[in-house]
Structures are given as C-alpha cells and as structure tokens.
Protein backbone atom coordinates (compact mmCIF):
# COMPACT_ATOMS: atom_id res chain seq x y z
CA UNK A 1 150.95 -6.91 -157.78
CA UNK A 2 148.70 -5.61 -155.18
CA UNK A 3 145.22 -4.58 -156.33
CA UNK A 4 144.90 -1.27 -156.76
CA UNK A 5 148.29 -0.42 -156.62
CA UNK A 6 149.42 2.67 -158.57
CA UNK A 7 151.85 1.68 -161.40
CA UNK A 8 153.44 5.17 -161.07
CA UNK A 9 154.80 4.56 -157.84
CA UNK A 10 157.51 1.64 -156.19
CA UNK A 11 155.24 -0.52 -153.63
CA UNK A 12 156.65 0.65 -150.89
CA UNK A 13 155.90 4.32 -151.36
CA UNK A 14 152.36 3.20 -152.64
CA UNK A 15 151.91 2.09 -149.50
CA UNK A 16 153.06 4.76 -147.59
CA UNK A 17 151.12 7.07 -149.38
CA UNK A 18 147.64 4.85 -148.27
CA UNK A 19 148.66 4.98 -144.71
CA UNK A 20 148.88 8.46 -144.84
CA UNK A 21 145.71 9.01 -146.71
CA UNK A 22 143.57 6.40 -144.36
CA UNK A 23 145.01 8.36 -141.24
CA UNK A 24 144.19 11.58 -142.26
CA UNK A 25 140.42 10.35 -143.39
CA UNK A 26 140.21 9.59 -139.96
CA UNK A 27 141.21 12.31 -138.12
CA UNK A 28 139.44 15.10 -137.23
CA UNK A 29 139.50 18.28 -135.66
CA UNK A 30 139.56 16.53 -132.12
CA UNK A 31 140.86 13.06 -133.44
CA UNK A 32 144.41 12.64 -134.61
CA UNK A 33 145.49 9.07 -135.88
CA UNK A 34 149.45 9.25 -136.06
CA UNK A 35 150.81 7.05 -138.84
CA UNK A 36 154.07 5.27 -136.78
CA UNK A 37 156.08 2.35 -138.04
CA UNK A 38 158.11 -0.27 -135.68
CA UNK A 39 160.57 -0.09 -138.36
CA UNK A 40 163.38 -2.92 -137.40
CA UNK A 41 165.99 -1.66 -139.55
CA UNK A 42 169.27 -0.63 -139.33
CA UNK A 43 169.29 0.47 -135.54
CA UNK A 44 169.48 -2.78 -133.57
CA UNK A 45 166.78 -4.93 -131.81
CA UNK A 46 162.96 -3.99 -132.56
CA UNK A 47 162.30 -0.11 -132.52
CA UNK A 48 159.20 2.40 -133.36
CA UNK A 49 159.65 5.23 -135.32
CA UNK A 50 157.56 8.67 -135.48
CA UNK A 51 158.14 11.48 -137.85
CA UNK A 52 156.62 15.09 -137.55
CA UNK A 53 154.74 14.51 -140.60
CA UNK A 54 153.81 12.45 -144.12
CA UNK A 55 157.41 11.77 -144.78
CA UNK A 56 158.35 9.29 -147.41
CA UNK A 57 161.25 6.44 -147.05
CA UNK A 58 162.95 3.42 -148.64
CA UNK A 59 164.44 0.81 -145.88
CA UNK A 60 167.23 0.14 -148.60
CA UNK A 61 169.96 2.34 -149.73
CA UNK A 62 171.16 -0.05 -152.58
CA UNK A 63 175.01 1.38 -154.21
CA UNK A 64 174.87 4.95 -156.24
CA UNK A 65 171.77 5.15 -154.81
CA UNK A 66 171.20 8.55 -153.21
CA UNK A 67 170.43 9.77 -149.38
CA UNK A 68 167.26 11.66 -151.08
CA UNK A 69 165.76 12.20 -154.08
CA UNK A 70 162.64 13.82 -155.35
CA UNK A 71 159.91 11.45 -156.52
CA UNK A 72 155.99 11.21 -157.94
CA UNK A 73 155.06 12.30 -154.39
CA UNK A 74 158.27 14.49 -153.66
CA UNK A 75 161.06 14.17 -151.26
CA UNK A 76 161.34 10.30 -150.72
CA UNK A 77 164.92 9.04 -148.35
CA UNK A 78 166.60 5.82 -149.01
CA UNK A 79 168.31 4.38 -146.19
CA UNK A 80 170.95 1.71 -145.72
CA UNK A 81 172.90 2.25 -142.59
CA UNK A 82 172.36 3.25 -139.35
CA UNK A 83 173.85 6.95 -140.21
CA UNK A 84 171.51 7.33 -143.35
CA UNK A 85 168.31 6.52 -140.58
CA UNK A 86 169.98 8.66 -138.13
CA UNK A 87 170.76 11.55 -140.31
CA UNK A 88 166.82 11.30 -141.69
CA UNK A 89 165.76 11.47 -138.45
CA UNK A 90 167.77 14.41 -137.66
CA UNK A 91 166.93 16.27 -140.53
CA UNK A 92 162.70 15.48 -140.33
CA UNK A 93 162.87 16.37 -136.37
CA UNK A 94 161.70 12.69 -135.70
CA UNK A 95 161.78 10.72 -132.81
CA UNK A 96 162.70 6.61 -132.83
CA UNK A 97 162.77 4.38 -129.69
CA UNK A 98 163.28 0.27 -128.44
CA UNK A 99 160.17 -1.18 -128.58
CA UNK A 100 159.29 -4.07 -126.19
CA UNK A 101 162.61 -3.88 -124.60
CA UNK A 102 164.45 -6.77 -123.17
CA UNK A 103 162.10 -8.92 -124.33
CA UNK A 104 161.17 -10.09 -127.70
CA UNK A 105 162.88 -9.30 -131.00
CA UNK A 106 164.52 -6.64 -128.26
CA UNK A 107 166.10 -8.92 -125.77
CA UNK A 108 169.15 -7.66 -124.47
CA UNK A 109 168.27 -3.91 -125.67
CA UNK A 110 168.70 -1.48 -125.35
CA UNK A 111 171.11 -2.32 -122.93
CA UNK A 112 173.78 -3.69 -126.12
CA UNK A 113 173.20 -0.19 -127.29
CA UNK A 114 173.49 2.10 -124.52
CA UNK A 115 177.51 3.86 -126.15
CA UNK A 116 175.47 3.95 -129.46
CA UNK A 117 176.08 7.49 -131.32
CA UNK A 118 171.73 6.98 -132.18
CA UNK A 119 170.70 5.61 -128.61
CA UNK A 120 173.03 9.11 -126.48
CA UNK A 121 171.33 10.93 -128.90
CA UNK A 122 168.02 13.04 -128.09
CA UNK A 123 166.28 11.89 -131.13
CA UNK A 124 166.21 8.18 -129.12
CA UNK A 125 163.35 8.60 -126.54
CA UNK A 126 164.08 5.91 -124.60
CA UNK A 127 161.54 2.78 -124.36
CA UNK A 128 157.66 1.52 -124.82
CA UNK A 129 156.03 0.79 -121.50
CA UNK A 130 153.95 -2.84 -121.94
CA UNK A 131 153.17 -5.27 -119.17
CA UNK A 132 154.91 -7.56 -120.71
CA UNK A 133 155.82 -10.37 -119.51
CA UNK A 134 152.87 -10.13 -117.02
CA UNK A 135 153.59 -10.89 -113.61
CA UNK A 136 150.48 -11.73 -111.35
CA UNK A 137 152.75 -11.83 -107.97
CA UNK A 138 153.68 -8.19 -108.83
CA UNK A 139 151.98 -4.85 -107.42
CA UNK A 140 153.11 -3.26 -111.02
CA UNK A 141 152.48 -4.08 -113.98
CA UNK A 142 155.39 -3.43 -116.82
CA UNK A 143 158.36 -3.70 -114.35
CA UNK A 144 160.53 -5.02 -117.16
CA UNK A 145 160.31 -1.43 -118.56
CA UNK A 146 160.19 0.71 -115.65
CA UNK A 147 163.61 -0.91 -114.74
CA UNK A 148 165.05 0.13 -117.69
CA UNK A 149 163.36 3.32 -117.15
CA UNK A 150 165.60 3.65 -114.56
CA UNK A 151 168.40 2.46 -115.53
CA UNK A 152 168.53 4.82 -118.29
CA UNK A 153 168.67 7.37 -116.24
CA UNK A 154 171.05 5.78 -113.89
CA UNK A 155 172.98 5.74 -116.96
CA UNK A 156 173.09 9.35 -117.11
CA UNK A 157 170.74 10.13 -120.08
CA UNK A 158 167.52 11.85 -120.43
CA UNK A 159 165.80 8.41 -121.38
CA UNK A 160 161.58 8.11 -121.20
CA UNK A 161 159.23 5.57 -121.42
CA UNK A 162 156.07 5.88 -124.04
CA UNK A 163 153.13 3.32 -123.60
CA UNK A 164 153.10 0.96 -126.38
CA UNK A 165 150.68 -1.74 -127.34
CA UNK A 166 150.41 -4.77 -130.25
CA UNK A 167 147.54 -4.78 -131.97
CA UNK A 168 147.98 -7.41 -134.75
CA UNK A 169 144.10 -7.38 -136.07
CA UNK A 170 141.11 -5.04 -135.08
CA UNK A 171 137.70 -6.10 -135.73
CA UNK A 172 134.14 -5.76 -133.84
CA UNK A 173 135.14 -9.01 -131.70
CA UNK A 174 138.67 -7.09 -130.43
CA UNK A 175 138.70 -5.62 -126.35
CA UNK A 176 140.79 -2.72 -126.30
CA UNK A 177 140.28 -1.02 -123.22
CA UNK A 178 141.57 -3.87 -121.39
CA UNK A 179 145.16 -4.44 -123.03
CA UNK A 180 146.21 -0.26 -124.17
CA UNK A 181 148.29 1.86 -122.70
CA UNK A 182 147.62 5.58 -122.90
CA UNK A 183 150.38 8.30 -123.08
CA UNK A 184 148.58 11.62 -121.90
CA UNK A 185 150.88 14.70 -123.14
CA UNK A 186 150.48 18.08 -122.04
CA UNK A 187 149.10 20.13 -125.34
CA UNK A 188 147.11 23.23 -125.85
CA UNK A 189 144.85 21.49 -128.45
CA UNK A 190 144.63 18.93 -130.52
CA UNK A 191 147.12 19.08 -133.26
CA UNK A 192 145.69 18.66 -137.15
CA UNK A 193 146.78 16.40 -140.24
CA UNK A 194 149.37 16.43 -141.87
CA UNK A 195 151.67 18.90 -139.19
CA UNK A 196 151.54 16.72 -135.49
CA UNK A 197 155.00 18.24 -134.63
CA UNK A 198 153.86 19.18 -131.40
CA UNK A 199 153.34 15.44 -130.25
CA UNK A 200 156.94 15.10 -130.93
CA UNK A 201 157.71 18.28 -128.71
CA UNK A 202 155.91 16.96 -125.75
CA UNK A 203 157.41 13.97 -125.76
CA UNK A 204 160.66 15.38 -125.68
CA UNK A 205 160.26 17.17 -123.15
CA UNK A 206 158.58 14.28 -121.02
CA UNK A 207 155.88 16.54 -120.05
CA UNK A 208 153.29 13.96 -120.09
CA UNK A 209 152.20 10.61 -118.12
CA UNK A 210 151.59 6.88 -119.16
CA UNK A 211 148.71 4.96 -117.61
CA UNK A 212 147.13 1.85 -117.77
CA UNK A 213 143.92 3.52 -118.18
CA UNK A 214 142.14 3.43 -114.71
CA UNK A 215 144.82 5.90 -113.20
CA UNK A 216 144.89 9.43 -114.07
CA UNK A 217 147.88 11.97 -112.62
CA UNK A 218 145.90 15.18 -113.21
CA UNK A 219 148.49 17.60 -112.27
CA UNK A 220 152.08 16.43 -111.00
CA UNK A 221 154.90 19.30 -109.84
CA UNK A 222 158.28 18.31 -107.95
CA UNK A 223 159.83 20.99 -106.78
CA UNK A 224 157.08 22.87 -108.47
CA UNK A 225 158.42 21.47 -111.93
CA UNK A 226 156.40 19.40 -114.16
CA UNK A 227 157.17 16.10 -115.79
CA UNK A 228 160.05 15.58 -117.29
CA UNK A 229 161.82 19.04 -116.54
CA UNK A 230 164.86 19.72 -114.74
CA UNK A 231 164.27 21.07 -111.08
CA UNK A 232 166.76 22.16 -108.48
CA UNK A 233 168.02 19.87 -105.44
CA UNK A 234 168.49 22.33 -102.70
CA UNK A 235 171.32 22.12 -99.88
CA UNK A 236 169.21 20.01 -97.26
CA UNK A 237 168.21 17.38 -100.57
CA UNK A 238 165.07 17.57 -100.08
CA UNK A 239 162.07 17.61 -102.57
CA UNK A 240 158.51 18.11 -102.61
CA UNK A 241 155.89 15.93 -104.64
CA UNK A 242 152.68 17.42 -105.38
CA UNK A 243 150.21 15.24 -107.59
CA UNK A 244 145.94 15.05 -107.94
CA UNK A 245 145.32 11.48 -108.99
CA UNK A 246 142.15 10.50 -110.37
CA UNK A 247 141.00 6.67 -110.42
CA UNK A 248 138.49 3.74 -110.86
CA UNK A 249 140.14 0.75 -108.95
CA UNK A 250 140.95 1.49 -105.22
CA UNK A 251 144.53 2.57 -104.91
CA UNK A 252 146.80 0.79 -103.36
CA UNK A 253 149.93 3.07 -102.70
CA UNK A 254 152.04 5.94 -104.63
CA UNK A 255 155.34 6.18 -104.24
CA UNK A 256 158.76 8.17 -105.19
CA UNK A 257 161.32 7.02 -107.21
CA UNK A 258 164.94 8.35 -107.73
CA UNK A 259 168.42 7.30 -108.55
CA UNK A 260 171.99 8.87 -107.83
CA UNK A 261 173.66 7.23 -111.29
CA UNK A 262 174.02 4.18 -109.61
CA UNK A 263 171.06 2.57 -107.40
CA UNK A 264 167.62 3.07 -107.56
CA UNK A 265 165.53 4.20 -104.52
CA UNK A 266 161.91 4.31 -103.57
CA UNK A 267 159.77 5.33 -100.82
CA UNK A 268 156.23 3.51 -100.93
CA UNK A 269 153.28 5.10 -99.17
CA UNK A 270 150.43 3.18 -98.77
CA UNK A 271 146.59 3.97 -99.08
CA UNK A 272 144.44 1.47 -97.19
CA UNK A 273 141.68 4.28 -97.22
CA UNK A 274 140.51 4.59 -100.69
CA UNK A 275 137.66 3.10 -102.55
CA UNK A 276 136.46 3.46 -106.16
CA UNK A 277 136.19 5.96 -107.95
CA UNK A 278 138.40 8.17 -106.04
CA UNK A 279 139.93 11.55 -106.52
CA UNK A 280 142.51 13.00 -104.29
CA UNK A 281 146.13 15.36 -104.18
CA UNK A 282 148.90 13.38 -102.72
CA UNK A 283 151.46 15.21 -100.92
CA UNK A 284 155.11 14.04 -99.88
CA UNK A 285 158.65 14.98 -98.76
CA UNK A 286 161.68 13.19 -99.41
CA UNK A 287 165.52 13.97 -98.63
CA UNK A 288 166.92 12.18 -101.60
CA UNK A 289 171.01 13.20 -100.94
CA UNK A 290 173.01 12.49 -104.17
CA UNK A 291 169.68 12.09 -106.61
CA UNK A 292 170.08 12.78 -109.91
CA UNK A 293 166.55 12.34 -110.96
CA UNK A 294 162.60 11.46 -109.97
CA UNK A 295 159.84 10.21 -110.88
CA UNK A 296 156.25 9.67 -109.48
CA UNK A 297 154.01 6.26 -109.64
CA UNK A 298 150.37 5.50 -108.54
CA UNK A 299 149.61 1.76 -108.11
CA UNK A 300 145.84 0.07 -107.72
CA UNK A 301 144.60 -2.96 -106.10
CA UNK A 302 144.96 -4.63 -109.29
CA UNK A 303 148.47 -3.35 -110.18
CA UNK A 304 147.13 -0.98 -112.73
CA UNK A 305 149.24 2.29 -112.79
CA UNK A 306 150.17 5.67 -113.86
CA UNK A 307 153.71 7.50 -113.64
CA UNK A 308 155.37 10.42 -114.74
CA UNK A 309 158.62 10.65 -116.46
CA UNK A 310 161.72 11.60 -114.76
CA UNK A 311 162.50 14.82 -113.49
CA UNK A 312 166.68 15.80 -113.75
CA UNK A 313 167.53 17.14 -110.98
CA UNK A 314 170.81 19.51 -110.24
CA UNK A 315 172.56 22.03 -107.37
C-alpha cells in the first residue's frame, strides 16, 4: 500500500484524485497546470489524453462491470474497449491524440489507424509535434511529425499537430527551455481550475501555433482567416499569407505549405537579411490550383520553428 493512501478509495482513483488536487494547488488565476495522461490503452500505439475537467476513470472494464458508476468521489468510468474510451470521450467533450508518432511505442501510427471509427473522428486531434528523432542535416526540426501533419490532411481529415514533450523527472538540475515545445492558443483569458474547457475548444478549432520557443507567429490570416479555419480558394487559386513573426535566432526562411489530397507542396522564401532579435510581417502570394489546405512555417538559423495549423480550403 502506498503511504498515505486513502483506504476509502481503489488506488487508482486515489491517485487521480492527488493529481487533480496538486494541479489545482498550483494554478492560479494566470497559471493553469492541466492534468493530461498518455494513457496507452485500448486505442492503438502510444496516445495522450485531455478531458475538459477532474474526470475520474478505470483503464479496466472487467465482466458485469458497468460503463459508469457513482463512487466516494462521484461519477467514476470503467473502460475496456476501444468503444467504452471512445464513448467517454464523447460524452466528457475530451480530446485524445498519437503521441510521438511513427516513432516509439507509436511506430507505424497513426498511419495503421487512419479507417479507425476513433482516429475519423473529431475527438482525435491528430499528433504531438517533438523533434524527435533529431536530425542535424535538417533546416526543421520535428519533420517526422510535420509529415504526418500533412499527410493527415492529404488524407482528407481535419488532423493537427500539438507540441508535446517527455519529461520523465523535474528537479533544480533539469533545462527546460531548451527541450519544450509550446502550443500558443488563441484565448480571451486564462481559463480557471477545475473548468479548462476552453483549451479543448481552441484546439479544435486549430486556432493556435506550436513553436520551439524562439519563434513567435503573432498574428497569421490566409485569405484573411486564422489558423485552422476554413477559407475560400477563389477562381484564379490564389491565396494570400499575412503573418508578424517575432524571434531571437536570425531567421532563415518562411515558407507555404499545401496539399491537393495527394502531394504535398511548398514554396520556401528565404531571409538572408535578418539578425537577432527580429520582428517583422511577412507577406506572400501563392496560386495553389487544386489545394485543399495550408499551412504557414517560420524556420531559424538553427532549425528552430513555429507553424500554424492547417487552413481547409474550398470553392
């Protein structure tokens, strides 16, 4: 038995219930720690989960068991199939996704996946972002997972990448700057324990950015429509990219990416004229005939990065 572990309660809602409790000590009213679990069950390969809120759940569904019952704490779920996880999911308004994909306890996903009921489903965001495996002869880093990115989409689903990072052990001797990636959502304020329901909205709608951290897309618009949204191809094809970027590191180039369901394109502009500490609004034009999406990157000297997620685009 654990010390300090209630007697009341099974250990696995015991320990819930201190997750929850050490987030919310921590948070405050401009600091929000979200309690997330790579939970590795039932959906295939390695996958994160986040709920809307405190939400109790068993990772075994043993027989005569039920789907939900109320407990010491309340409403706990038990799950033992793929439909019981989907169907909690569903009902909580959570969101799940492939973590480390390709690579890992996650090679070959989520590409195995991709006719799964769970994965063509909205409530499957897509894929983490980590430069993983790194690749020092690259200008990008994470190119394992902005491939997929693509392909996803190529795939013809609304599919988005969220920056994800290990962190095994924390202590006073730990670098984090270095080795996180930051997801920067698009929120009027900060949202408070336990209700962080609007974290879950934004990233459903893709109205946000991942960066390394030295990068910083300020404002973004194609087609004068933000991250993420769905924006209209006109009859020449053409489309117009608008973004400030912000950064440390000189930059090295920006570019435009798009696919018509089948290849993936890019145009690559360089910027031989930067230097630290920069701030600027990039402009381009692009006929992209046959697109069915976009999506903006920023690359440094030292292959650090920001990009948007994918804007749909239609006739």
């Amino acid at each position: 038995m654990r010390l300090g572990r209630s007697l009341a309660l099974p250990m696995r809602l015991d320990e819930l219930k201190e997750y929850f409790q050490e987030a919310q000590r921590l948070s405050q009213d401009d600091f929000l720690l979200l309690p997330g679990e790579e939970a590795n069950i039932h959906y295939e390969g390695h996958w994160s989960l986040l709920l809307p809120r405190p939400i109790f759940w068993f990772m075994q569904r043993r027989p005569g068991e039920p789907f939900e019952e109320e407990m010491g704490l309340g409403k706990a779920y038990r799950t033992g199939s793929a439909a019981d996880m989907f169907n909690l999911i569903e009902r909580e308004g959570g969101l799940a996704w492939q973590a480390h994909p390709r690579t890992k306890g996650s090679t070959g996903y989520p590409d195995k996946t991709r006719e799964a009921f769970y994965f063509r489903d909205p409530s499957w965001l897509g894929a983490g972002f980590k430069a993983m495996p790194s690749d020092y002869s690259s200008p990008r880093l994470g190119e394992r997972a902005l491939n997929l990115l693509d392909d996803m989409n190529n795939w013809g689903l609304r599919k988005f990448l969220v920056g994800e990072v290990d962190v095994f052990k924390m202590d006073h001797t730990h670098e984090l700057y270095g080795h996180m990636n930051i997801n920067y959502l698009r929120l009027d304020r900060t949202p408070m324990f336990p209700d962080w329901s609007a974290v879950i909205e934004a990233l459903k709608s893709g109205d946000y950015f991942v960066t390394t951290g030295e990068i910083l897309i300020r404002d973004f618009k194609l087609n004068g429509v933000t991250s993420g949204g769905m924006a209209k191809l006109p009859a020449e094809d053409e489309v117009l990219v608008e973004a400030e970027v912000e950064w440390t590191f000189p930059i090295s180039f920006y570019e435009l990416i798009w696919g018509d369901g089948a290849t993936t394109h890019r145009k690559i502009v360089q910027t031989i004229e930067t230097g630290q500490f920069g701030r600027q609004r990039f402009q381009m034009k692009e006929k992209l005939p046959g697109a069915r999406w976009a999506r903006f990157a920023v690359w440094d000297v030292a292959a650090n990065g920001a990009f948007t997620q994918p804007v749909r685009l239609g006739w």
